[in-house]
PDB file of N, CA and C in Angstrom:
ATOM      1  N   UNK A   1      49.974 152.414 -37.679  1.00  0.00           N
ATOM      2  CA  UNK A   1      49.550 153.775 -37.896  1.00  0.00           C
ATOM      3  C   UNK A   1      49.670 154.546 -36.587  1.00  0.00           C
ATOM      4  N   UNK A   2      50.178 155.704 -36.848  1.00  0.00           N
ATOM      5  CA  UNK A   2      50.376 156.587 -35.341  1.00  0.00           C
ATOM      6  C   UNK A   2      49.074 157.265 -35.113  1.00  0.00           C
ATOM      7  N   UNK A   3      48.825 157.244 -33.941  1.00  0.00           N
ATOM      8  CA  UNK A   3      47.602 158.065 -33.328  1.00  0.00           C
ATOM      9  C   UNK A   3      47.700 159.712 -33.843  1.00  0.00           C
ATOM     10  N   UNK A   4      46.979 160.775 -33.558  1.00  0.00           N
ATOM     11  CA  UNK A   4      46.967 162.029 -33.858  1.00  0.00           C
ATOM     12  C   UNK A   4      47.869 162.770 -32.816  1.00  0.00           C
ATOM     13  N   UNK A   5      47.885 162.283 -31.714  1.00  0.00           N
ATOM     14  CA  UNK A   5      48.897 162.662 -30.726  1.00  0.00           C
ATOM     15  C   UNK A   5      50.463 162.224 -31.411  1.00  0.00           C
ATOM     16  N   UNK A   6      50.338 161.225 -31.495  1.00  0.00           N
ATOM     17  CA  UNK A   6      51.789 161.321 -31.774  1.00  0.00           C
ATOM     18  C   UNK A   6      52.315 161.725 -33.424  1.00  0.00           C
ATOM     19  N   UNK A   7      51.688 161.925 -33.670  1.00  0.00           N
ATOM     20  CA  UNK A   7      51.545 162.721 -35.540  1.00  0.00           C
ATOM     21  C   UNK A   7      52.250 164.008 -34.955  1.00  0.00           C
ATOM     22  N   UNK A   8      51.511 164.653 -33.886  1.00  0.00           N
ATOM     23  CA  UNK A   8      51.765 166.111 -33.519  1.00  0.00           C
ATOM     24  C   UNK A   8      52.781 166.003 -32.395  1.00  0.00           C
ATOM     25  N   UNK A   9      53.191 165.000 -32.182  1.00  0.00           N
ATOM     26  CA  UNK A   9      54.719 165.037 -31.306  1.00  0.00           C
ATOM     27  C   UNK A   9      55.959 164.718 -32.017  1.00  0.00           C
ATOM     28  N   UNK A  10      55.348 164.367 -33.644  1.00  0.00           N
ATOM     29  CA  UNK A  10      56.852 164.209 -34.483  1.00  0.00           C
ATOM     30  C   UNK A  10      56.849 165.604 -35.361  1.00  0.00           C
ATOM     31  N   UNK A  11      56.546 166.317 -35.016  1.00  0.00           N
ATOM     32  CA  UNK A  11      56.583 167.842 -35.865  1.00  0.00           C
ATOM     33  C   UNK A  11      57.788 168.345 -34.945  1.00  0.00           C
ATOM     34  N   UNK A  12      58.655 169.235 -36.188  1.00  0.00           N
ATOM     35  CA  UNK A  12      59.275 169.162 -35.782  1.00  0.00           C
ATOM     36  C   UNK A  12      59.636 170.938 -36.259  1.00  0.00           C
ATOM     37  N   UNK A  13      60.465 171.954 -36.104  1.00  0.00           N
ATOM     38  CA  UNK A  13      60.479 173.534 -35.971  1.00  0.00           C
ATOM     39  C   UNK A  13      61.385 174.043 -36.523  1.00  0.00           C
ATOM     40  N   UNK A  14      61.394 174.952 -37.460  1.00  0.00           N
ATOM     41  CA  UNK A  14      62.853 175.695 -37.898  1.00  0.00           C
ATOM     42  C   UNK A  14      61.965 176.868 -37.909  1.00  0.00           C
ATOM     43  N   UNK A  15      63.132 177.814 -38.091  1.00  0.00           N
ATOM     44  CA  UNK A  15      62.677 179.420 -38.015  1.00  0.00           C
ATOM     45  C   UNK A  15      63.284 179.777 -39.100  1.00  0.00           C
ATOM     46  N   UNK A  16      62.407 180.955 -39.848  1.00  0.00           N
ATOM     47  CA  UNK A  16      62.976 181.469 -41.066  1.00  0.00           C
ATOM     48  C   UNK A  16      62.639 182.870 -41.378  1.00  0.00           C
ATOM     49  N   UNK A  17      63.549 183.669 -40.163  1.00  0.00           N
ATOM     50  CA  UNK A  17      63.301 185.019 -40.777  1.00  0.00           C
ATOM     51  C   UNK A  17      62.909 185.106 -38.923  1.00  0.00           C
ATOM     52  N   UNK A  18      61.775 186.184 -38.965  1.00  0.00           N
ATOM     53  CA  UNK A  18      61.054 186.061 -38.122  1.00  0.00           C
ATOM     54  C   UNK A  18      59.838 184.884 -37.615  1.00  0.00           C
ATOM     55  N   UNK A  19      59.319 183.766 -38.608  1.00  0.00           N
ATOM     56  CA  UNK A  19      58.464 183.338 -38.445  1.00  0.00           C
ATOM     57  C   UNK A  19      59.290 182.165 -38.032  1.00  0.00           C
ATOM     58  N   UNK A  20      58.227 181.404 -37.205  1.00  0.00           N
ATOM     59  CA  UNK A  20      58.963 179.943 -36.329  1.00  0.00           C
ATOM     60  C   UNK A  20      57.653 178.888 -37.325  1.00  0.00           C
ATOM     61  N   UNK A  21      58.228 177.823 -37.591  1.00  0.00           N
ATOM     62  CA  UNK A  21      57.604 177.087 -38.717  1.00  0.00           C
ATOM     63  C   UNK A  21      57.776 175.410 -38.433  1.00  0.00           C
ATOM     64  N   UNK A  22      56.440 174.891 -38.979  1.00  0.00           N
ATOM     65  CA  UNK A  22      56.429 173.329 -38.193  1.00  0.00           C
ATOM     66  C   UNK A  22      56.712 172.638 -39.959  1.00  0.00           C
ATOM     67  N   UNK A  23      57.698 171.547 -39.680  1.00  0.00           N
ATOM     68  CA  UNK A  23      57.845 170.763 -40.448  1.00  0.00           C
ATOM     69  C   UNK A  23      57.153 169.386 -40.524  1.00  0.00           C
ATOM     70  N   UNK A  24      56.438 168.657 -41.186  1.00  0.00           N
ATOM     71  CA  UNK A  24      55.527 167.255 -40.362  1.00  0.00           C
ATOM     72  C   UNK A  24      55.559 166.421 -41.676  1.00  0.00           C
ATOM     73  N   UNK A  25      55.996 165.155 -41.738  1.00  0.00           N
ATOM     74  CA  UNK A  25      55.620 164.222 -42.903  1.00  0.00           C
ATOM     75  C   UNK A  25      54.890 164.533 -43.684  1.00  0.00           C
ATOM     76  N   UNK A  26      54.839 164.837 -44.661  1.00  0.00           N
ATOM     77  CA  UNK A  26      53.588 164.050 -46.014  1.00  0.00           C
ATOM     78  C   UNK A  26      52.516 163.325 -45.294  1.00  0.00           C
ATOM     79  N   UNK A  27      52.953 162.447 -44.776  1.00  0.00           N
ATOM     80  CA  UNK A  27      52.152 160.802 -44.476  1.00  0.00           C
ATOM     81  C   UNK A  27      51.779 161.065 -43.243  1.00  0.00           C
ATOM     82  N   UNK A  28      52.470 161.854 -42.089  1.00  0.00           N
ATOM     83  CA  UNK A  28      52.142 162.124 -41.288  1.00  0.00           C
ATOM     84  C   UNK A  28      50.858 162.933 -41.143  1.00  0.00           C
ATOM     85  N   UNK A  29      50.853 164.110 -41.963  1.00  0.00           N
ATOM     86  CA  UNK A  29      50.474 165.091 -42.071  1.00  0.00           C
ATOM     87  C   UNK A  29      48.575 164.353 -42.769  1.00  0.00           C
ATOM     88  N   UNK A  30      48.707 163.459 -43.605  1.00  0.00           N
ATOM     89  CA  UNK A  30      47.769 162.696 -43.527  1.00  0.00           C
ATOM     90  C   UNK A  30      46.958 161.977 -42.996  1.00  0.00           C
ATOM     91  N   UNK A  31      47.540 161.369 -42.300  1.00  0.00           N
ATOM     92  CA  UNK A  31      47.478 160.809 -40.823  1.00  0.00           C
ATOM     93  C   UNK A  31      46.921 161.414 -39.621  1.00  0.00           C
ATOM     94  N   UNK A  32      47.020 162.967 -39.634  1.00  0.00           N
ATOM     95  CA  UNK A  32      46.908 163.941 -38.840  1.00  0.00           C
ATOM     96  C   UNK A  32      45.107 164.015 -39.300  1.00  0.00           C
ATOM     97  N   UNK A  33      44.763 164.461 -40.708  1.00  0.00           N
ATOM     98  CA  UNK A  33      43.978 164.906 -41.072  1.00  0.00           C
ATOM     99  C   UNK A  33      42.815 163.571 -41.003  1.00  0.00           C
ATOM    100  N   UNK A  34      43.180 162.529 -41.501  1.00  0.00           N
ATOM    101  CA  UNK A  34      42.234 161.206 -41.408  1.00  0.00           C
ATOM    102  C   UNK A  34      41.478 160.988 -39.682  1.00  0.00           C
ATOM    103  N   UNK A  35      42.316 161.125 -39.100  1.00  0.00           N
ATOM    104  CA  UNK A  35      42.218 160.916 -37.397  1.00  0.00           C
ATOM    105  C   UNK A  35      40.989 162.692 -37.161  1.00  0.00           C
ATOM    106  N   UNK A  36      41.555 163.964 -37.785  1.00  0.00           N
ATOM    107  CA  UNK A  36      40.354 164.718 -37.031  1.00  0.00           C
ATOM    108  C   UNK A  36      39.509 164.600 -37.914  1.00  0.00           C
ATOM    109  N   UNK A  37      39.229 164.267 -38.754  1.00  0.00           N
ATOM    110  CA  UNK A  37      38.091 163.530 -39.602  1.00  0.00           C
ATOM    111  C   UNK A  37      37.428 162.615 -38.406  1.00  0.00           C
ATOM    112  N   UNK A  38      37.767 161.718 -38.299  1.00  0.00           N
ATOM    113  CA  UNK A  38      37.131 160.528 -37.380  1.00  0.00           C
ATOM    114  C   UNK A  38      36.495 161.164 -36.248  1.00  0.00           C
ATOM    115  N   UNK A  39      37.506 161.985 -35.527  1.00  0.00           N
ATOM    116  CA  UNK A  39      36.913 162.689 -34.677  1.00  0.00           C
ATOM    117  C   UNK A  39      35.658 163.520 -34.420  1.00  0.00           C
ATOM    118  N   UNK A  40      35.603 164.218 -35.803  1.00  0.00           N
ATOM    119  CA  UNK A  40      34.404 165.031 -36.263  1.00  0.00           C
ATOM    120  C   UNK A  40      33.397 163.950 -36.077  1.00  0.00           C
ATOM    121  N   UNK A  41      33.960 163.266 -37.211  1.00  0.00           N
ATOM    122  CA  UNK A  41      32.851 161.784 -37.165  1.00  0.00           C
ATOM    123  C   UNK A  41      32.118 161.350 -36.265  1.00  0.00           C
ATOM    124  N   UNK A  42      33.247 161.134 -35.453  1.00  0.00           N
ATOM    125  CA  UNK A  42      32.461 160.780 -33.718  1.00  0.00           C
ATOM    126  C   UNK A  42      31.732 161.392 -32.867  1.00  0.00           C
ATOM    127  N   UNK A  43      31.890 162.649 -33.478  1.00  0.00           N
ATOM    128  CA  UNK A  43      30.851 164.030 -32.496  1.00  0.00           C
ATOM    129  C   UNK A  43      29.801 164.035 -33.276  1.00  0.00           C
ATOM    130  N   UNK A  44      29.654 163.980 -34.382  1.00  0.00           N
ATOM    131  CA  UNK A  44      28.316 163.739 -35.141  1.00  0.00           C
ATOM    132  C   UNK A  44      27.753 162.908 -34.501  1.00  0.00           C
ATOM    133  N   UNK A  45      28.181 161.455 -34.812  1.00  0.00           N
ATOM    134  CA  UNK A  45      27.017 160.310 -34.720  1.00  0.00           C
ATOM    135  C   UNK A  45      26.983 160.432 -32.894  1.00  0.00           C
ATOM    136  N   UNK A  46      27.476 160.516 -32.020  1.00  0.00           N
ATOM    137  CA  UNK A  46      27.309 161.280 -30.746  1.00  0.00           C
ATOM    138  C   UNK A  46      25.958 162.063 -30.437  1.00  0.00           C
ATOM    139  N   UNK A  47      26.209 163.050 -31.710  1.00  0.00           N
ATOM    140  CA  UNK A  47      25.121 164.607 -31.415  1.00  0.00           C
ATOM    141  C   UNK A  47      23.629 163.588 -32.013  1.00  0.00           C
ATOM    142  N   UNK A  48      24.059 162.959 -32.919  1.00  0.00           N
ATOM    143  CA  UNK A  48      22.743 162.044 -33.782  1.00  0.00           C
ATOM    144  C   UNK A  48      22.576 160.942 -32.688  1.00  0.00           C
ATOM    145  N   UNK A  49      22.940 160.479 -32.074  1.00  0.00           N
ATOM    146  CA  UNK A  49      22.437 159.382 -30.767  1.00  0.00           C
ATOM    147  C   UNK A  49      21.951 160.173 -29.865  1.00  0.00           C
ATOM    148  N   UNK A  50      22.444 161.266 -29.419  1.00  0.00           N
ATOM    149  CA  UNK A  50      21.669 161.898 -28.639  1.00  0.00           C
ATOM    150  C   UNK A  50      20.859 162.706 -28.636  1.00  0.00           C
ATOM    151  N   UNK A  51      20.521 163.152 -29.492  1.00  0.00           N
ATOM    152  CA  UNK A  51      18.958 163.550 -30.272  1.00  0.00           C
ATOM    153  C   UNK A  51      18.010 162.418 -30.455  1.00  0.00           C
ATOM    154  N   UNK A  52      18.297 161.271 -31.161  1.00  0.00           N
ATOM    155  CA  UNK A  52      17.667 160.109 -30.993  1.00  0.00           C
ATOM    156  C   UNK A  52      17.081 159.694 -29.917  1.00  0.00           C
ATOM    157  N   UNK A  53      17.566 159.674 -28.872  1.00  0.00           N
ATOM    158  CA  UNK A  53      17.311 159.019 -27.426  1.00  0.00           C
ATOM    159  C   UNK A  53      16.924 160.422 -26.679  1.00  0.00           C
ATOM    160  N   UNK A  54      16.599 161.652 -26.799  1.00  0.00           N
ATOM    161  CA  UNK A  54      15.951 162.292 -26.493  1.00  0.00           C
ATOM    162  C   UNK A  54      14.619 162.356 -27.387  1.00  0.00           C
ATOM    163  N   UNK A  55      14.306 161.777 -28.525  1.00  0.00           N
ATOM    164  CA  UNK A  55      13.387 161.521 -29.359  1.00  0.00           C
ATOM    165  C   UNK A  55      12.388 160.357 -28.904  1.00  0.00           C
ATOM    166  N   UNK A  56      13.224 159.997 -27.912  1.00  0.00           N
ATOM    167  CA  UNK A  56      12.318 158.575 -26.931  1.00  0.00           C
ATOM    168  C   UNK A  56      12.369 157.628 -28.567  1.00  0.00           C
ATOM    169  N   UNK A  57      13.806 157.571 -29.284  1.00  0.00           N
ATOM    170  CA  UNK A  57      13.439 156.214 -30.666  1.00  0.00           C
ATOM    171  C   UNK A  57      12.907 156.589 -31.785  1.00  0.00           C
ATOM    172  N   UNK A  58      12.749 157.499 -31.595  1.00  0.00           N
ATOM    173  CA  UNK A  58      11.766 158.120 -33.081  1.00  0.00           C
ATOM    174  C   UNK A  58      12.597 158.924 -33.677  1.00  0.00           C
ATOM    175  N   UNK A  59      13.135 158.187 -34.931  1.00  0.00           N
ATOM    176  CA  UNK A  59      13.747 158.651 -35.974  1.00  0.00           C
ATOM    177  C   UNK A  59      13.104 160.031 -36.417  1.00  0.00           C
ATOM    178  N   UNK A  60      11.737 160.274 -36.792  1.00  0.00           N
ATOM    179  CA  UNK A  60      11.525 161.642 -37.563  1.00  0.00           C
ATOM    180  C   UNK A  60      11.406 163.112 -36.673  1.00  0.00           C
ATOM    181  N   UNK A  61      11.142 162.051 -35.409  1.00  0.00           N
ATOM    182  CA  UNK A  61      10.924 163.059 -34.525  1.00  0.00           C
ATOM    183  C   UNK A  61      12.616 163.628 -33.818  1.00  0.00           C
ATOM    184  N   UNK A  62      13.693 162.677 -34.135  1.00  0.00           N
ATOM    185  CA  UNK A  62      14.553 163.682 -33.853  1.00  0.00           C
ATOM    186  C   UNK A  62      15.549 164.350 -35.180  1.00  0.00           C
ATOM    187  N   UNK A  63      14.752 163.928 -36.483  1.00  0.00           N
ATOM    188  CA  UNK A  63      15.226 164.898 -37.274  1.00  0.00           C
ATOM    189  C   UNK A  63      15.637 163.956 -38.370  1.00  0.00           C
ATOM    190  N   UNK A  64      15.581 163.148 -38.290  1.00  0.00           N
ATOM    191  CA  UNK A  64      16.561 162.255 -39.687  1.00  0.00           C
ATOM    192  C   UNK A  64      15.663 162.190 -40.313  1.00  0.00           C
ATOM    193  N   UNK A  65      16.055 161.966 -41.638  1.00  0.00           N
ATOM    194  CA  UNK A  65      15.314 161.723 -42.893  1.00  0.00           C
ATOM    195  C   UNK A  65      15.488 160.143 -43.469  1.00  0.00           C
ATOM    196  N   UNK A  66      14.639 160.052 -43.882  1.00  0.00           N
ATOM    197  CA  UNK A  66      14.224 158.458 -44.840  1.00  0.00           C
ATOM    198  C   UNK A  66      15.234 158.502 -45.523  1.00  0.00           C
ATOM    199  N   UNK A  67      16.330 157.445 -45.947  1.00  0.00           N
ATOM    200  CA  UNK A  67      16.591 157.073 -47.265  1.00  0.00           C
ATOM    201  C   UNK A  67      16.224 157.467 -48.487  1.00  0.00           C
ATOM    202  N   UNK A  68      14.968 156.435 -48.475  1.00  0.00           N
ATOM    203  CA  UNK A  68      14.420 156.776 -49.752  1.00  0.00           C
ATOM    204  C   UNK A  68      13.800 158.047 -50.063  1.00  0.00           C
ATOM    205  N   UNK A  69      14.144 159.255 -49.306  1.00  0.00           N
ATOM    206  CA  UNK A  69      13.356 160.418 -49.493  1.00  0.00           C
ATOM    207  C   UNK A  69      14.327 160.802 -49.679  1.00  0.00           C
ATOM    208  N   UNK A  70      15.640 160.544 -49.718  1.00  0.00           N
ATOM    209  CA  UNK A  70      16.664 161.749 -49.845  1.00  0.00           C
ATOM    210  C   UNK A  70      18.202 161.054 -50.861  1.00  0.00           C
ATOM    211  N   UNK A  71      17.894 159.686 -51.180  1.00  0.00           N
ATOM    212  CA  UNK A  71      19.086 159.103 -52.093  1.00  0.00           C
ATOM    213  C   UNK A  71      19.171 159.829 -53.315  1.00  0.00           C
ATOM    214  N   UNK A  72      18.009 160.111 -54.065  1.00  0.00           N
ATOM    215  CA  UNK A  72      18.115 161.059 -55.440  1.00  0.00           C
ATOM    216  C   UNK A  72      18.903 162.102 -55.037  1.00  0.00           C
ATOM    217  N   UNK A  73      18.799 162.796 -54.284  1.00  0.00           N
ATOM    218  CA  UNK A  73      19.589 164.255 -54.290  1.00  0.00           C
ATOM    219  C   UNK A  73      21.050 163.490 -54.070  1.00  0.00           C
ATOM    220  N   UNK A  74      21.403 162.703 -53.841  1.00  0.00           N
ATOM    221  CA  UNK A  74      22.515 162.466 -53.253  1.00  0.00           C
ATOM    222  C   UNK A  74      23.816 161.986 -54.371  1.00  0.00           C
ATOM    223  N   UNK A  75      22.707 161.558 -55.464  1.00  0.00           N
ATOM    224  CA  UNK A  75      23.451 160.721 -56.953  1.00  0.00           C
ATOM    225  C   UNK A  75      23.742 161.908 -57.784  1.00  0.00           C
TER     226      UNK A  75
END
């Protein structure tokens, strides 16, 4: 699987008209989107560890919710 960098170094350019236009795999282009997903991902649980550990460990106190207080809404 190619990294997100190189997803965006196989794009590739035609022009049509006035507008200049990126061409990129299907699969690539998937590939692209799965990876800034992850990324997001990673700044979350990031922003949620570090709220945590400014919480001195205490889950309620830096904001998370119980499981079991919140699985119904979720089904």
């Amino acid at each position: 699987m190619q990294t997100g960098l190189e997803v965006l170094q196989s794009v590739q350019f035609v022009t049509a008209g006035e507008k200049r236009l990126a061409i990129i795999d299907g699969d690539e282009w998937e590939a692209l989107v799965a990876w800034l997903e992850d990324l997001e991902d990673t700044h979350i649980a990031r922003q949620a560890h570090g709220a945590l550990q400014a919480a001195g460990g205490d889950r309620g106190r830096a904001g998370w919710l119980k499981w079991d207080d919140v699985k119904e809404d979720l089904a």
